[in-house]
Protein backbone atom coordinates (compact mmCIF):
# COMPACT_ATOMS: atom_id res chain seq x y z
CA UNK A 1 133.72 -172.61 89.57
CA UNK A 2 130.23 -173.03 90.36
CA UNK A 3 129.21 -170.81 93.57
CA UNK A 4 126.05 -171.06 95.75
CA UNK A 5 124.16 -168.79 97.88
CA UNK A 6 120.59 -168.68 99.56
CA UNK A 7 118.18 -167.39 97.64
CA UNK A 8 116.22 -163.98 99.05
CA UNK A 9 119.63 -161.59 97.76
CA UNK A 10 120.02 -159.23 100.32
CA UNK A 11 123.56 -157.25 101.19
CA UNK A 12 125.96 -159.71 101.91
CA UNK A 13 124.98 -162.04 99.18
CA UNK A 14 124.85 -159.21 96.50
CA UNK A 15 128.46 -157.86 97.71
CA UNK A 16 129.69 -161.13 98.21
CA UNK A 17 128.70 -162.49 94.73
CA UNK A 18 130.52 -159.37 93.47
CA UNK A 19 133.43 -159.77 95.49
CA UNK A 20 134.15 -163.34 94.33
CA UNK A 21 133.17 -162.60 90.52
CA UNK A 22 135.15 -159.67 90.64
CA UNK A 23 138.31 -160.56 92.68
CA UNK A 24 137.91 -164.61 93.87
CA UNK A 25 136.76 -166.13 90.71
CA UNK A 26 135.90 -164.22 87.70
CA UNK A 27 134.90 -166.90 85.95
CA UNK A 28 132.37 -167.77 88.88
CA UNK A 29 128.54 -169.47 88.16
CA UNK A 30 126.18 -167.94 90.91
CA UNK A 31 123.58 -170.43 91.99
CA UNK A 32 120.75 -170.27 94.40
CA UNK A 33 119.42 -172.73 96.78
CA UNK A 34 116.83 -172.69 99.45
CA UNK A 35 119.85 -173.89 102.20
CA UNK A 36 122.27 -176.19 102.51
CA UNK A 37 121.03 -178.99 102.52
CA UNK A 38 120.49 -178.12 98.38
CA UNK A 39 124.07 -177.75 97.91
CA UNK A 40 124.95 -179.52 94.37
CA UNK A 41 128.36 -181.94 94.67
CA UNK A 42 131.34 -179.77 93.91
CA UNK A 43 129.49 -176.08 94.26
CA UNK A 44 130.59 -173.84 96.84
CA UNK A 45 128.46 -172.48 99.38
CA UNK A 46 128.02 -168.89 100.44
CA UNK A 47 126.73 -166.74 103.11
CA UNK A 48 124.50 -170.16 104.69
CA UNK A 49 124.95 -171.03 108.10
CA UNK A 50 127.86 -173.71 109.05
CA UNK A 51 129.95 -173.44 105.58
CA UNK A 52 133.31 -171.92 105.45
CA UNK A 53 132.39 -168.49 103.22
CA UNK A 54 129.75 -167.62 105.99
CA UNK A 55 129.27 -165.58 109.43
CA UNK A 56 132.59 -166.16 111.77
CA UNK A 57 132.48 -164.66 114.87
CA UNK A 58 131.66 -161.33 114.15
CA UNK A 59 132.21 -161.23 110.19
CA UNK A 60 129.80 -161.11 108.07
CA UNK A 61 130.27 -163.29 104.73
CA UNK A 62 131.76 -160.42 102.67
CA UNK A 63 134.62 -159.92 105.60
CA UNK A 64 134.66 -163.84 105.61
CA UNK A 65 136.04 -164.12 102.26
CA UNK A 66 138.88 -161.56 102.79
CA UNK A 67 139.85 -163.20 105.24
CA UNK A 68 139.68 -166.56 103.79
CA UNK A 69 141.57 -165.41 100.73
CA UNK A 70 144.72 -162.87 102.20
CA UNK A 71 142.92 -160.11 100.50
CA UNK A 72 144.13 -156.61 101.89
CA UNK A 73 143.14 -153.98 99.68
CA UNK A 74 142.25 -151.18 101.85
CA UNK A 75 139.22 -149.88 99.85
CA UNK A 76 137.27 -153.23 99.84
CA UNK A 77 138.04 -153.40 103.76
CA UNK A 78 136.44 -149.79 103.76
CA UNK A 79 133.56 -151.79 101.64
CA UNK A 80 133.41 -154.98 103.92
CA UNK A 81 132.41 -152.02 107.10
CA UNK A 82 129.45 -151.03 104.68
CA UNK A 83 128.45 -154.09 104.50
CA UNK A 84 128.68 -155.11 107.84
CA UNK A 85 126.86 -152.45 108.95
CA UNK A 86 124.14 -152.81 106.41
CA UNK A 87 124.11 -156.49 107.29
CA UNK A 88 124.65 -157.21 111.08
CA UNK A 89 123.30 -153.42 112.31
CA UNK A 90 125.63 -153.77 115.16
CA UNK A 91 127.51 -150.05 115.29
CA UNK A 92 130.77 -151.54 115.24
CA UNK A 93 131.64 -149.22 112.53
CA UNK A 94 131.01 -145.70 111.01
CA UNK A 95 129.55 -146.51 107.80
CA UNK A 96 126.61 -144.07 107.08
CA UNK A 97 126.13 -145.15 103.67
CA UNK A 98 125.07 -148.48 104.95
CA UNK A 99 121.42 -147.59 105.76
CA UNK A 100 121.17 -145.87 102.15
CA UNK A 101 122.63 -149.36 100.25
CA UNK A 102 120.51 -151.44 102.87
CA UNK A 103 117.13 -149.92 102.31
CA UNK A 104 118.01 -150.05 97.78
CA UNK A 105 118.66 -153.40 98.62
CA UNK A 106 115.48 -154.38 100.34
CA UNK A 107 113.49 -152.37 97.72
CA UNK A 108 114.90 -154.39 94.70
CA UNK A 109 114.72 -157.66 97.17
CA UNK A 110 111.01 -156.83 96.63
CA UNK A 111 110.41 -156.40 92.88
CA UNK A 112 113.39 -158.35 91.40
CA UNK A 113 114.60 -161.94 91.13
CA UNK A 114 117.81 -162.77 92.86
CA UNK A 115 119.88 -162.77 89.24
CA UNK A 116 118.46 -159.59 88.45
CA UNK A 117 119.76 -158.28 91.82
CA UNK A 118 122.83 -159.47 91.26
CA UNK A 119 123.59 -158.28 87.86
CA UNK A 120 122.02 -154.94 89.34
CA UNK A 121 124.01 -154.09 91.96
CA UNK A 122 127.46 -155.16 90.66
CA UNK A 123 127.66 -151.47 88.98
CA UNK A 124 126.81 -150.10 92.35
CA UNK A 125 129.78 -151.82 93.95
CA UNK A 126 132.09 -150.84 91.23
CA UNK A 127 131.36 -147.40 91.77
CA UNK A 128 132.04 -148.10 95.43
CA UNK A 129 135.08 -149.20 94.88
CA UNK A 130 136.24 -146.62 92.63
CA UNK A 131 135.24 -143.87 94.51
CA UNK A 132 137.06 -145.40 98.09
């Protein structure tokens, strides 16, 4: 399936792209768009404002799409609080190691194109999940 995000990778796209290539759709085509509106027929958006695999209440896109597809595996919970934090900055959990994935992410949003960030930090969340 072809997938869709905005371009500008930051946390929640990178983790979510992983989540859904990993355990959604591992046959998944990441796209980028400049917003919605850019959506090709049949893709499915990601982590834009007013589709379904986006911001809900107080999820961020990763905790979306566990939700969205009954996923319960304690360790990417554990990752989806990381990435909340990272992403929203809100306190709601005790993830320290969101400030150190946060600022890597920033840095490679600055000297690497959205693909490259993607195929980057995929090793980066394998290792998280591993090690939780």
């Amino acid at each position: 399936m072809r997938w869709v995000t905005r371009s500008g990778v930051h946390i929640d796209r990178a983790s979510s792209a992983w989540l859904i290539r990993r355990f959604i759709d591992p046959e998944a085509v990441i796209d980028f768009v400049s917003g919605p509106p850019d959506v090709p027929s049949g893709a499915v958006p990601f982590d834009m404002r007013g589709v379904e695999f986006g911001h809900h209440g107080d999820d961020c896109t990763f905790e979306t799409l566990l939700r969205r597809h009954d996923i319960i595996d304690p360790v990417l919970w554990r990752i989806a609080q990381i990435v909340h934090e990272a992403d929203l900055e809100d306190a709601v959990f005790d993830a320290p190691e969101a400030v150190g994935i946060d600022v890597v992410l920033r840095g490679l949003s600055l000297t690497q194109s959205d693909r490259a960030i993607l195929d980057l930090t995929a090793p980066v969340f394998d290792g998280l999940y591993e090690y939780y």
